[in-house]
PDB file of N, CA and C in Angstrom:
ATOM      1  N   UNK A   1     -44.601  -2.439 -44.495  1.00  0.00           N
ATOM      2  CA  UNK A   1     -45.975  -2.788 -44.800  1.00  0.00           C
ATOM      3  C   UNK A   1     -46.205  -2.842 -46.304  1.00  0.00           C
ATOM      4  N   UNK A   2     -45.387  -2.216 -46.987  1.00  0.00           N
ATOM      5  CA  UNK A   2     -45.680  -1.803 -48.605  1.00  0.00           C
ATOM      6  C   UNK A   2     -45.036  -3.113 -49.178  1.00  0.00           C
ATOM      7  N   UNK A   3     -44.162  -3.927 -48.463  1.00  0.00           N
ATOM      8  CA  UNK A   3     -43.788  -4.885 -48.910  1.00  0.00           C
ATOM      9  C   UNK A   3     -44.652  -5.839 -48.825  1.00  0.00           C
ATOM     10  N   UNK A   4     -45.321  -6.326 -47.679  1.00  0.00           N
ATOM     11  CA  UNK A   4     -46.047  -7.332 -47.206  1.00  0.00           C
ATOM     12  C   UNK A   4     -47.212  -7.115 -47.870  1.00  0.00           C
ATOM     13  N   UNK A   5     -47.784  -5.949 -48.027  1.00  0.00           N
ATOM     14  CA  UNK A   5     -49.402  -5.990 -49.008  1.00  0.00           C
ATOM     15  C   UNK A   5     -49.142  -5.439 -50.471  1.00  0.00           C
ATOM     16  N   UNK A   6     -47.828  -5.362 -51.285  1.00  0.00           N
ATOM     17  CA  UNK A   6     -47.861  -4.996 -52.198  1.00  0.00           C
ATOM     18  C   UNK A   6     -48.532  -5.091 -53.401  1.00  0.00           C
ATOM     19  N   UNK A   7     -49.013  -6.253 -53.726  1.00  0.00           N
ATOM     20  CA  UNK A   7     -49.989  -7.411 -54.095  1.00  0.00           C
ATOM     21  C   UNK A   7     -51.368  -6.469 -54.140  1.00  0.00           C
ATOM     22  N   UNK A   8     -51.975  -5.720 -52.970  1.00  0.00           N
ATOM     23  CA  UNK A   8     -53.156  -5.414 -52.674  1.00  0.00           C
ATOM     24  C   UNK A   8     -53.128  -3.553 -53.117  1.00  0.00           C
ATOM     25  N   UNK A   9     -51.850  -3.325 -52.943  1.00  0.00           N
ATOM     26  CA  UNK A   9     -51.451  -2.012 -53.214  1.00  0.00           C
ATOM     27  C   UNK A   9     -51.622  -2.041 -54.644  1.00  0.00           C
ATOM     28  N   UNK A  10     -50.703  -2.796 -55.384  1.00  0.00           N
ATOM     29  CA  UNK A  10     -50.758  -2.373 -57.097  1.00  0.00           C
ATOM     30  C   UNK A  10     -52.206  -2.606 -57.654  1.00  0.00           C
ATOM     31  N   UNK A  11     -53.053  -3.453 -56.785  1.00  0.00           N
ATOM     32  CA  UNK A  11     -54.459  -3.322 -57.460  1.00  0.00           C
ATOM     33  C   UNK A  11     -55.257  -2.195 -57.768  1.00  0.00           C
ATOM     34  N   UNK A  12     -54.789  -1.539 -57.021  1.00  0.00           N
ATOM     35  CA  UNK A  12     -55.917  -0.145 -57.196  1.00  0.00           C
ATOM     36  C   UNK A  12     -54.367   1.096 -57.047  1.00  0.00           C
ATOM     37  N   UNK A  13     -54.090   1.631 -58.043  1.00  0.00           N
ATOM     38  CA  UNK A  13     -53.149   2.820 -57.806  1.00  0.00           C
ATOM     39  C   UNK A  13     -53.345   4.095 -56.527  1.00  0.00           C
ATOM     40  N   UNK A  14     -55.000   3.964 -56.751  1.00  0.00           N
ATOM     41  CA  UNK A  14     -55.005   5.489 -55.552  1.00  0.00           C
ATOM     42  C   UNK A  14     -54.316   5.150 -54.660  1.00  0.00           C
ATOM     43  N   UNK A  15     -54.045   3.446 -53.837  1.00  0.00           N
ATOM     44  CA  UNK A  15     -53.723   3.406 -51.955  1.00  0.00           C
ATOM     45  C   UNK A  15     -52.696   3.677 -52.092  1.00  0.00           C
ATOM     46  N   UNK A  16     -51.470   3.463 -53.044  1.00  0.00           N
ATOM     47  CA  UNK A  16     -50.365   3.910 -53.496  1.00  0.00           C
ATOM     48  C   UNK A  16     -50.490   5.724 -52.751  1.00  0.00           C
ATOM     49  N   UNK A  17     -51.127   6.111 -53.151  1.00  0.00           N
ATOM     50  CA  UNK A  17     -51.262   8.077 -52.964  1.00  0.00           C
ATOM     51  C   UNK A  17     -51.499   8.038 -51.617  1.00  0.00           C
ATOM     52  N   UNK A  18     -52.820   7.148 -50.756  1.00  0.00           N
ATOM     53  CA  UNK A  18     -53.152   7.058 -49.918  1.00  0.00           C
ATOM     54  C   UNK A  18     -51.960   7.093 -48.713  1.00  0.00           C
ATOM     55  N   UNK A  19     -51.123   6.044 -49.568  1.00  0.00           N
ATOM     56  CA  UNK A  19     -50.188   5.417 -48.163  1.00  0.00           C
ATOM     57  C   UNK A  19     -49.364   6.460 -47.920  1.00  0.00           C
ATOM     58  N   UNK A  20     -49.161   7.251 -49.293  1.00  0.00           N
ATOM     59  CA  UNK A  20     -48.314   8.737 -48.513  1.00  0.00           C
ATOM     60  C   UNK A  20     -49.056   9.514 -48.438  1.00  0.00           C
ATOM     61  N   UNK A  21     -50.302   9.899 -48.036  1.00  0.00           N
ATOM     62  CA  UNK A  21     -50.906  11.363 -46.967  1.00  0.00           C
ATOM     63  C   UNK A  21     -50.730  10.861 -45.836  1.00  0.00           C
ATOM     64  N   UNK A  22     -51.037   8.942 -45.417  1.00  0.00           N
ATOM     65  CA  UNK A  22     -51.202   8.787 -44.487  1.00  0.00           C
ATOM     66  C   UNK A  22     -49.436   8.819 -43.660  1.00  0.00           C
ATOM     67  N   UNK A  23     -48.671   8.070 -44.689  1.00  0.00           N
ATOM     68  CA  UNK A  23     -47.113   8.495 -43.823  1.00  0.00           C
ATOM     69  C   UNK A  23     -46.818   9.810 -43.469  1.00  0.00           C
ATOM     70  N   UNK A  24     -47.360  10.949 -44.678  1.00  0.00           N
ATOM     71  CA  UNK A  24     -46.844  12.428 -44.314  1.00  0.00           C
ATOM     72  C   UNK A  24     -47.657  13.043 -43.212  1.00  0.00           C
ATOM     73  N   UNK A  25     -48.390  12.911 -42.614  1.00  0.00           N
ATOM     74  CA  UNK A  25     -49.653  12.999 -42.026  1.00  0.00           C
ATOM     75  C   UNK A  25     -49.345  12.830 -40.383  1.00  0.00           C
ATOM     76  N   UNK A  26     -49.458  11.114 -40.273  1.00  0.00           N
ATOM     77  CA  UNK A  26     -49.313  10.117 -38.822  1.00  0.00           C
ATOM     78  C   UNK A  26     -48.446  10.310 -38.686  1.00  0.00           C
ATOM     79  N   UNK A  27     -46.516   9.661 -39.721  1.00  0.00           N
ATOM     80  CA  UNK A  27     -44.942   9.917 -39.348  1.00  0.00           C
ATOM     81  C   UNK A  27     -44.566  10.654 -39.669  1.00  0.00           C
ATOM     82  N   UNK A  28     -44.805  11.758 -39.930  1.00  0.00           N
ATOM     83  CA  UNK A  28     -43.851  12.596 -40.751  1.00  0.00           C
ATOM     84  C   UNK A  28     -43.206  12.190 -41.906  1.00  0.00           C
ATOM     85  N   UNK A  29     -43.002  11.430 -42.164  1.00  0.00           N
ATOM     86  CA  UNK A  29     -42.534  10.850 -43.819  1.00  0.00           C
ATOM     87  C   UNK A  29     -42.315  12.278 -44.459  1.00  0.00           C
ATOM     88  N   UNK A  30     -41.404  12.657 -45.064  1.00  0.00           N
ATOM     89  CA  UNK A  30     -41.398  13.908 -46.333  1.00  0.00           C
ATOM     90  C   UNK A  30     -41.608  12.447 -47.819  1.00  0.00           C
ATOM     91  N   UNK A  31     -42.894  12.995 -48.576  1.00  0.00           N
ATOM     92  CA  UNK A  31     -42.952  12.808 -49.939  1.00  0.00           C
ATOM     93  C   UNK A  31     -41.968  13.068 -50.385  1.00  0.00           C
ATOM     94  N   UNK A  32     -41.272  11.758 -51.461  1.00  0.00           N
ATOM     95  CA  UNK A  32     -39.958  12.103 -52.512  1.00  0.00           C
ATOM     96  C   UNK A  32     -40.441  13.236 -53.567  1.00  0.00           C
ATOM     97  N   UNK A  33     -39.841  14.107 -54.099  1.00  0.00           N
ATOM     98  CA  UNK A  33     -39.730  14.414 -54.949  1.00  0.00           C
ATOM     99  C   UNK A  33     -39.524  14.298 -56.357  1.00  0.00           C
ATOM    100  N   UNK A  34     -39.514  13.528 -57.327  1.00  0.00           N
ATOM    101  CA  UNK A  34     -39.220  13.056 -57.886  1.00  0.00           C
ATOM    102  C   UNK A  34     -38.275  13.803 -59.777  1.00  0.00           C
ATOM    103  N   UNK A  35     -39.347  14.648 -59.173  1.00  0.00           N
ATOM    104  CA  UNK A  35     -38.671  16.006 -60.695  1.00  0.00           C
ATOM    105  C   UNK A  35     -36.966  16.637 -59.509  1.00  0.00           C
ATOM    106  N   UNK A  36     -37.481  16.926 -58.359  1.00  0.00           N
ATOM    107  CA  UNK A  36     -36.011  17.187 -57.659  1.00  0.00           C
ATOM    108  C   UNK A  36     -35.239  16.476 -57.640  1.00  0.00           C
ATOM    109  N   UNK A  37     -35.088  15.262 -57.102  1.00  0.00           N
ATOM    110  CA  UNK A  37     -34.228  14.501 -56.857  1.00  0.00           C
ATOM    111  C   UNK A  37     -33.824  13.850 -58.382  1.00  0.00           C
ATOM    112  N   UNK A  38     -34.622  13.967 -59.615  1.00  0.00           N
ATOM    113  CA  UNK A  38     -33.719  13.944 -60.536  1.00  0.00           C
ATOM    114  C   UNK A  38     -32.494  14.843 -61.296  1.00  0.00           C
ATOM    115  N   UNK A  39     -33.302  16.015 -61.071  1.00  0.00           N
ATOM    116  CA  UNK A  39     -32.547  17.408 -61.054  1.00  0.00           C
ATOM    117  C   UNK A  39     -30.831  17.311 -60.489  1.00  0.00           C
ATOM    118  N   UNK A  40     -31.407  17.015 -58.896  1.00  0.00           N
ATOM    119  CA  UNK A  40     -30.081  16.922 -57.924  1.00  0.00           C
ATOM    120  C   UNK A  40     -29.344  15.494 -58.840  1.00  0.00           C
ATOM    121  N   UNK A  41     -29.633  14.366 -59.072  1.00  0.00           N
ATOM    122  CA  UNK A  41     -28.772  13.526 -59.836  1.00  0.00           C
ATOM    123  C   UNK A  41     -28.435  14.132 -61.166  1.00  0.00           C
ATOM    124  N   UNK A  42     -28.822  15.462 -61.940  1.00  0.00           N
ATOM    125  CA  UNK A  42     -28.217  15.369 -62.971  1.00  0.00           C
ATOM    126  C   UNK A  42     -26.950  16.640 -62.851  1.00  0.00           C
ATOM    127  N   UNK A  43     -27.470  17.265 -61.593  1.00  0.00           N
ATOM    128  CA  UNK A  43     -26.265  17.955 -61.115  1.00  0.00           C
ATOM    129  C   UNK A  43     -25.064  17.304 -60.533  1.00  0.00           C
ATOM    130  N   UNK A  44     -24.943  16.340 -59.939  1.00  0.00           N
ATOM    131  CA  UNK A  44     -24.064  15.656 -59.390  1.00  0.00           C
ATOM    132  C   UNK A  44     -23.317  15.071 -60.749  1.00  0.00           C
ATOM    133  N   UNK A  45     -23.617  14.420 -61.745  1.00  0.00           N
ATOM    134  CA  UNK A  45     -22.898  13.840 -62.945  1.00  0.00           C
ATOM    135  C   UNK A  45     -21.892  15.602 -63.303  1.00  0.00           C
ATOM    136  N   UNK A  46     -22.623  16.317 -63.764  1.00  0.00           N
ATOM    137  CA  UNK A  46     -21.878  17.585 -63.995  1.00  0.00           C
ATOM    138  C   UNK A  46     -20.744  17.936 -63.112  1.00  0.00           C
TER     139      UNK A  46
END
């Protein structure tokens, strides 16, 4: 879906936030992490 309305998404940043309460919420989706999962990539180079 994020593909098909992306267009309508980058207009306004909040639905961006929106679309993940509503994935973590309705599917279970786990939110990326983003400070972690850089962490874990700078452990893996080491």
């Amino acid at each position: 879906m994020r593909v098909q309305y992306n267009d309508s998404i980058d207009r306004k940043p909040a639905f961006n936030e929106l679309l993940e309460e509503i994935a973590e919420k309705f599917y279970g989706v786990q939110r990326k992490n983003l400070i972690e999962d850089m962490f874990r990539d700078m452990l893996k180079v080491m």
